[in-house]
Protein backbone atom coordinates (compact mmCIF):
# COMPACT_ATOMS: atom_id res chain seq x y z
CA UNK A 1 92.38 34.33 57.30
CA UNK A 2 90.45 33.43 60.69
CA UNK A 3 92.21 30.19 62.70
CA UNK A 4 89.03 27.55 63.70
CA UNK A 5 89.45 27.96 67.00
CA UNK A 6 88.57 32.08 66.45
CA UNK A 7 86.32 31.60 63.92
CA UNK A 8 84.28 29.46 66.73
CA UNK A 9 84.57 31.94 69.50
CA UNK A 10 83.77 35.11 67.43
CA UNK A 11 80.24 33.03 66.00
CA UNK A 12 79.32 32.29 69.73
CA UNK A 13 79.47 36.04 70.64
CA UNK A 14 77.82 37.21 67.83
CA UNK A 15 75.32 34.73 67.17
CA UNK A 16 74.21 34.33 70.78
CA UNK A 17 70.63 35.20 71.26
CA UNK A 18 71.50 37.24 74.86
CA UNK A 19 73.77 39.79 72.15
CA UNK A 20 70.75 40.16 69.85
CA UNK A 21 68.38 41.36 73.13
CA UNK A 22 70.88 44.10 74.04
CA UNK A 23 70.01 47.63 73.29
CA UNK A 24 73.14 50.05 71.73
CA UNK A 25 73.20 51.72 75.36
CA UNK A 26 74.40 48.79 76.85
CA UNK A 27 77.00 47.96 74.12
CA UNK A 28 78.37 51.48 75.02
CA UNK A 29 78.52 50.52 78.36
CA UNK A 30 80.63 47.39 77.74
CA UNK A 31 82.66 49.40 75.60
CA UNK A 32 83.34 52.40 77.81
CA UNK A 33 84.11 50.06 80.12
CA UNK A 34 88.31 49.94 81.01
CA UNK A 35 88.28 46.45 80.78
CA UNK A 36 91.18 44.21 78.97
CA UNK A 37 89.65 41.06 78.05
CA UNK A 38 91.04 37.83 75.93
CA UNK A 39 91.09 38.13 72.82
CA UNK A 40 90.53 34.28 72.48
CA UNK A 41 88.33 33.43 75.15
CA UNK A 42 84.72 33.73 75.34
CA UNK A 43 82.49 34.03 78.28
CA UNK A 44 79.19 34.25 77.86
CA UNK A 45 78.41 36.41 74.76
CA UNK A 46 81.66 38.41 75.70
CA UNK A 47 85.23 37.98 75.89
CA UNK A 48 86.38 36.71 78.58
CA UNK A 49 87.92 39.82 81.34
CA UNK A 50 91.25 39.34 82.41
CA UNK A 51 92.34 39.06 85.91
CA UNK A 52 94.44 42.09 86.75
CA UNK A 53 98.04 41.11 88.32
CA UNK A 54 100.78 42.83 90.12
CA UNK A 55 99.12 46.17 90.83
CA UNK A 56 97.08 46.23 87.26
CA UNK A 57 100.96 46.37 85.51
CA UNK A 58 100.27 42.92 83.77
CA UNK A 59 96.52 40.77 83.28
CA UNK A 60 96.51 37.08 82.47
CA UNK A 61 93.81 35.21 81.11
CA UNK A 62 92.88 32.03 83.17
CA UNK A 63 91.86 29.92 80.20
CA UNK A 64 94.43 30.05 77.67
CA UNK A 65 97.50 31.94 79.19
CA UNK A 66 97.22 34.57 77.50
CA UNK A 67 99.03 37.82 78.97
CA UNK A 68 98.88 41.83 78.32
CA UNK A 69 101.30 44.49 79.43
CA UNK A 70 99.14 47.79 78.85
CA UNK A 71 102.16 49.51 80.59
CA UNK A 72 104.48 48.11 77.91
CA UNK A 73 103.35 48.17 74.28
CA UNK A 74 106.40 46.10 73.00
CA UNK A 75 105.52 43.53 74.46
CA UNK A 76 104.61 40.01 72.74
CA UNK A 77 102.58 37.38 74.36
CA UNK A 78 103.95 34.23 74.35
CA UNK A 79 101.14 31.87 74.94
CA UNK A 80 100.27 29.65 72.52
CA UNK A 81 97.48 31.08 70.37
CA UNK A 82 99.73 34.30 70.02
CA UNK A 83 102.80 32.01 69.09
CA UNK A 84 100.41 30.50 65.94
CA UNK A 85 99.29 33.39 65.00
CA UNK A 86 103.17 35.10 64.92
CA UNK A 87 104.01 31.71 62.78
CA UNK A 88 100.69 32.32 60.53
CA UNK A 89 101.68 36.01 59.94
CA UNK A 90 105.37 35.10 59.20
């Protein structure tokens, strides 16, 4: 099941006429790339790179609120596109 507000975001990336231009190299790049990005925000035909905070030990997306711990796998967003999808999934 993909929530609206997804649904809208992943059509913009792939769908945009700048990600039909690109050549597979420079997908590679992006992907290569150590990068954590939003998983809800788009910018531009990608999504949206989180700002890194404390050191690179936590990154926070500007947008929504949304926050990853790379350090600490356990850990469970709170913001509030996370907190639908944990009451979706339960």
């Amino acid at each position: 099941m993909v929530i609206p507000f997804m649904k809208r975001a992943m059509l913009r990336v792939f769908l945009s006429p700048n990600r039909r231009q690109r050549t597979q190299s420079e997908d590679c790049l992006v992907v290569k790339a150590n990068v954590v990005r939003c998983p809800y925000c788009v910018d531009g035909d990608n999504f949206k790179i989180l700002t890194a905070r404390s050191g690179g030990k936590w990154f926070l997306c500007s947008e929504c609120g949304h926050l990853v711990m790379p350090q600490n796998p356990a850990y469970i967003c709170k913001c509030a596109r996370c907190v639908e999808l944990l009451q979706i999934n339960v």
